[in-house]
N, C-alpha and C. Protein backbone atom coordinates (compact mmCIF):
# COMPACT_ATOMS: atom_id res chain seq x y z
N UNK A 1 108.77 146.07 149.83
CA UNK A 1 109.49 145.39 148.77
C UNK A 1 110.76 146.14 148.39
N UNK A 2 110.97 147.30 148.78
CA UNK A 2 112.31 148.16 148.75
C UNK A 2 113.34 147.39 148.68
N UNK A 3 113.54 146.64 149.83
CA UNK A 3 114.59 146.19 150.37
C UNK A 3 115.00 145.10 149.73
N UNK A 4 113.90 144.21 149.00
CA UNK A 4 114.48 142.76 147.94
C UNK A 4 115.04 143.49 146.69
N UNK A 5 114.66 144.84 146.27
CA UNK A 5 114.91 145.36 145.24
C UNK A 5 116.51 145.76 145.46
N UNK A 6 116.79 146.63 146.54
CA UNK A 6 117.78 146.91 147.21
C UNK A 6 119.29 145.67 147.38
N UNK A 7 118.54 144.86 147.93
CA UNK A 7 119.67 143.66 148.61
C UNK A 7 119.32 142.53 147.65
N UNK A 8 118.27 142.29 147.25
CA UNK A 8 118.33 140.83 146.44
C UNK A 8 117.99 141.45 144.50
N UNK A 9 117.90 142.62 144.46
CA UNK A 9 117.57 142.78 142.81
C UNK A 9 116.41 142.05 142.55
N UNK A 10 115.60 142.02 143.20
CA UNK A 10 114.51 141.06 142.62
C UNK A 10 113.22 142.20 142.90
N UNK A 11 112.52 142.02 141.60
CA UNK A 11 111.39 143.44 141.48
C UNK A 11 110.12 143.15 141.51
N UNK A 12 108.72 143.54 141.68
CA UNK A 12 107.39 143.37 141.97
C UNK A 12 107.26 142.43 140.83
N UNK A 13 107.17 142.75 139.37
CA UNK A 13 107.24 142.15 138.53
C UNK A 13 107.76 141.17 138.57
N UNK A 14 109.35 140.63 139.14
CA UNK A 14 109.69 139.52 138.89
C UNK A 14 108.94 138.34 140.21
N UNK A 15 108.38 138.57 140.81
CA UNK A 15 107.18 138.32 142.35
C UNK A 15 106.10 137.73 141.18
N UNK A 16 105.66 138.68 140.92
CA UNK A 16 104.36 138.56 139.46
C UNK A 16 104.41 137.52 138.93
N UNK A 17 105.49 137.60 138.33
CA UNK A 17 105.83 136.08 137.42
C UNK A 17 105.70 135.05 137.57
N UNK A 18 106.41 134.83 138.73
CA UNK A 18 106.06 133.24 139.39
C UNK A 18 104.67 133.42 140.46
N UNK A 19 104.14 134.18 140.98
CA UNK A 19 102.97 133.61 141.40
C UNK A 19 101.80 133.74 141.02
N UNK A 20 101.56 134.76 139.80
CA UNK A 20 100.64 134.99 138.83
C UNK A 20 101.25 134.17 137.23
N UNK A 21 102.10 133.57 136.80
CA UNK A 21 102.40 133.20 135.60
C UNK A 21 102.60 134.50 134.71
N UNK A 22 103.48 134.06 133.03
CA UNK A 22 104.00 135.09 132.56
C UNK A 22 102.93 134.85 130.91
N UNK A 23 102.68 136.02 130.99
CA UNK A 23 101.96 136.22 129.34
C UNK A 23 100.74 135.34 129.56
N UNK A 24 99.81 135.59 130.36
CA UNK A 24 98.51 134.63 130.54
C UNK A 24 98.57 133.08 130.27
N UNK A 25 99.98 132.68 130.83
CA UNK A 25 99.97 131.39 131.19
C UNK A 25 100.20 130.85 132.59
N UNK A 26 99.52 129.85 132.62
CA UNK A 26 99.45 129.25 134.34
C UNK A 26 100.73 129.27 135.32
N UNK A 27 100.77 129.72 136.40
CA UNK A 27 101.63 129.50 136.81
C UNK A 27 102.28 128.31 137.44
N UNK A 28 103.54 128.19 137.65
CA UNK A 28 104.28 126.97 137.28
C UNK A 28 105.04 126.83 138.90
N UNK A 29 104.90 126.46 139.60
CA UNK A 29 105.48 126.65 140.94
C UNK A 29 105.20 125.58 142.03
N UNK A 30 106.72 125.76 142.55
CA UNK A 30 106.43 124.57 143.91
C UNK A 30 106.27 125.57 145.22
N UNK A 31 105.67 125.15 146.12
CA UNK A 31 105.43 125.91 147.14
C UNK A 31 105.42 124.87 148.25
N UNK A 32 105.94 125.27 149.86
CA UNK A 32 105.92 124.34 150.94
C UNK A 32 105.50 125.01 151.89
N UNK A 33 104.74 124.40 153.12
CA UNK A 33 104.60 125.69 154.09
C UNK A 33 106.02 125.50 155.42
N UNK A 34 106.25 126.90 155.77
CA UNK A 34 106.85 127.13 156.78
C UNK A 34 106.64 127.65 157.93
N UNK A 35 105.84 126.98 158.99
CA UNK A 35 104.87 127.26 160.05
C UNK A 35 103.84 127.95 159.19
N UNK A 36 103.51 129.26 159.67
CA UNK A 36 102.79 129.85 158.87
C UNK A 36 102.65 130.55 157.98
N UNK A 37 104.10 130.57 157.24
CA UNK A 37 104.69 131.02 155.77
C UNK A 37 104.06 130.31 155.36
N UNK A 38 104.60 130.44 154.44
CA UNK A 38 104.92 129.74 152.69
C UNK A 38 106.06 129.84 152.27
N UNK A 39 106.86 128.97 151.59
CA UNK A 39 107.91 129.33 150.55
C UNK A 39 107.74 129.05 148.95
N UNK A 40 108.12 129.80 148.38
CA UNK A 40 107.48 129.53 146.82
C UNK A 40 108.49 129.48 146.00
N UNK A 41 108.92 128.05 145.38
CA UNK A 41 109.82 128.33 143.92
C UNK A 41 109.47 128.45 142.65
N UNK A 42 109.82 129.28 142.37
CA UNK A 42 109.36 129.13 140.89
C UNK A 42 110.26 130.42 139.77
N UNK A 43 109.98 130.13 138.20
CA UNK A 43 110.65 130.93 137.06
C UNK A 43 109.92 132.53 136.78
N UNK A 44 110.77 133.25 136.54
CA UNK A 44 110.01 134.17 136.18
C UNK A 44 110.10 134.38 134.80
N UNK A 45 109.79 135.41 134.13
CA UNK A 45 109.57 135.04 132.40
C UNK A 45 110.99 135.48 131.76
N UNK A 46 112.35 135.75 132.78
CA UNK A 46 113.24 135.76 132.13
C UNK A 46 113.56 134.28 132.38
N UNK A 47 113.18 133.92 133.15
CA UNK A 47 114.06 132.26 133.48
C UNK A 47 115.09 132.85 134.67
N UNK A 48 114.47 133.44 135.39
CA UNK A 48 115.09 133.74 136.69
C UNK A 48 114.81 132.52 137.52
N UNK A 49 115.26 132.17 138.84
CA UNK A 49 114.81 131.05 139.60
C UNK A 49 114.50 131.42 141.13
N UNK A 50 113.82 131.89 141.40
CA UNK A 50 113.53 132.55 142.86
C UNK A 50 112.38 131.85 143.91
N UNK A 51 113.46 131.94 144.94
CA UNK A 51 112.64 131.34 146.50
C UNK A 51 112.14 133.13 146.65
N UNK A 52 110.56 132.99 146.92
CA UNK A 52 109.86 133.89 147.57
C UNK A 52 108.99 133.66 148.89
N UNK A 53 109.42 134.20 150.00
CA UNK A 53 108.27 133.62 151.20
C UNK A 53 107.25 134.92 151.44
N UNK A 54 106.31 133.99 151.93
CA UNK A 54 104.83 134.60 151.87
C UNK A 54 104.30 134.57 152.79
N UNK A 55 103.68 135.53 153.61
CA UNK A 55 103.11 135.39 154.98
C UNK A 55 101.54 135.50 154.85
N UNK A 56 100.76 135.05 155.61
CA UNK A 56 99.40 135.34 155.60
C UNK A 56 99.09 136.86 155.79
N UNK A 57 97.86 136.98 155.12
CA UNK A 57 97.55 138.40 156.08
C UNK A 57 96.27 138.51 156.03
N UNK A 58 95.58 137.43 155.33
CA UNK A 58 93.99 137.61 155.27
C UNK A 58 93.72 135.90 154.76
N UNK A 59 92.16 135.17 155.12
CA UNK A 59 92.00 134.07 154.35
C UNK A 59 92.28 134.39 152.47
N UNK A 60 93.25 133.69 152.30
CA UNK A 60 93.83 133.87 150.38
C UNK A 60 94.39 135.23 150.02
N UNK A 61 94.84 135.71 150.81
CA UNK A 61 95.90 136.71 150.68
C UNK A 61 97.22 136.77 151.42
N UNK A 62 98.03 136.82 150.31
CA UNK A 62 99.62 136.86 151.04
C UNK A 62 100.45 138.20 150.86
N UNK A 63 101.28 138.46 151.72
CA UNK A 63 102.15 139.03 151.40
C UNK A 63 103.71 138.46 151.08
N UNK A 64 104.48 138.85 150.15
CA UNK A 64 105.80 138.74 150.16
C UNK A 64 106.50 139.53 150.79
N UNK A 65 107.37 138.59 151.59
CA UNK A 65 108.17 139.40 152.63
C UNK A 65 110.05 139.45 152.79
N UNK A 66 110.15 138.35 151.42
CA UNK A 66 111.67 138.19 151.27
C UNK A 66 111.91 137.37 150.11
N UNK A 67 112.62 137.60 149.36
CA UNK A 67 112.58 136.57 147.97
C UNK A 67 114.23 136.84 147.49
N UNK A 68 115.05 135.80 146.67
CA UNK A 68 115.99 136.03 146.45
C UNK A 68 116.39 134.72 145.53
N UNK A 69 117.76 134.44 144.60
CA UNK A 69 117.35 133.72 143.99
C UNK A 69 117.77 132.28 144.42
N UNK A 70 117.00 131.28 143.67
CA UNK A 70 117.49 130.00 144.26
C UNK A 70 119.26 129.75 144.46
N UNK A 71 119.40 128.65 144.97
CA UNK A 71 121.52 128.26 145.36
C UNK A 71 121.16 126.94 144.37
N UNK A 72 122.52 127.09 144.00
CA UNK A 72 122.61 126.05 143.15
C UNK A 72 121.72 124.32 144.04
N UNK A 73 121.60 123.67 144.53
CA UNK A 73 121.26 123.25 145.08
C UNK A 73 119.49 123.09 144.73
N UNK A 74 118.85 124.18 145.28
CA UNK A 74 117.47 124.28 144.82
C UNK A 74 116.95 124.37 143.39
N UNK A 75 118.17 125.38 142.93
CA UNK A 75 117.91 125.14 141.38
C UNK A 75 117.70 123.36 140.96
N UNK A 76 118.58 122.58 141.60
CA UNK A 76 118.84 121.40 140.68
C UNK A 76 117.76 120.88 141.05
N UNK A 77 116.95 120.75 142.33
CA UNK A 77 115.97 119.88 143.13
C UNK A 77 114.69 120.46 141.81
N UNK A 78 114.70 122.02 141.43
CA UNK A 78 113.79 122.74 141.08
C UNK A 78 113.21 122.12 139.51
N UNK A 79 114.74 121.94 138.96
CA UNK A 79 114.76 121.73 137.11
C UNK A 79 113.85 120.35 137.11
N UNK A 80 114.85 119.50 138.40
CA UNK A 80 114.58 117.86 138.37
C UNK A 80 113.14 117.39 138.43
N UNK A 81 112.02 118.24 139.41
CA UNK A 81 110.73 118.37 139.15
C UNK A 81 110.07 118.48 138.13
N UNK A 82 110.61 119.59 137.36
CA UNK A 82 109.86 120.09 136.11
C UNK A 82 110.26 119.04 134.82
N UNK A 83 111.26 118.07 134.99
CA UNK A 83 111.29 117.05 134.23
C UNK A 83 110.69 116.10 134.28
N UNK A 84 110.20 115.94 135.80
CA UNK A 84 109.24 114.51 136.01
C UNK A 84 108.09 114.65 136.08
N UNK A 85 107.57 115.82 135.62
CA UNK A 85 106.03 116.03 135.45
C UNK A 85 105.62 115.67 134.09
């Protein structure tokens, strides 16, 4: 995780956020698979907006292997969801 910290500013904690939820609330996230990724969007508890991908490494365990924040673009696809729920 050095290296997202390094090149994308994005920290374990802010990982946490969106795939564990912030302050013992559910987490809130779209996720798609990519062969055998995952990609995951979702907020973190500043209201950050971050694509995180996730690789397998066990049945229900992932690792994160690159995360950075959404492009304008995904943001808008991202908000537009969370309005039509």
């Amino acid at each position: 995780m050095g290296h997202l910290l390094a090149s994308h500013h994005v920290t374990i904690d802010d990982v946490e956020d969106v795939l564990f939820g912030v302050d013992g609330e559910q987490p809130d996230y779209r996720h798609l698979r990519d062969g055998s990724n995952y990609v995951v969007y979702g907020e973190t508890g500043d209201g950050r907006l971050l694509v995180i991908a996730l690789e397998p490494i066990a049945p229900g365990y992932f690792r994160p292997f690159a995360a950075r924040d959404m492009e304008p673009k995904e943001r808008r696809a991202y908000r537009n969801r969370k309005r039509t729920r």
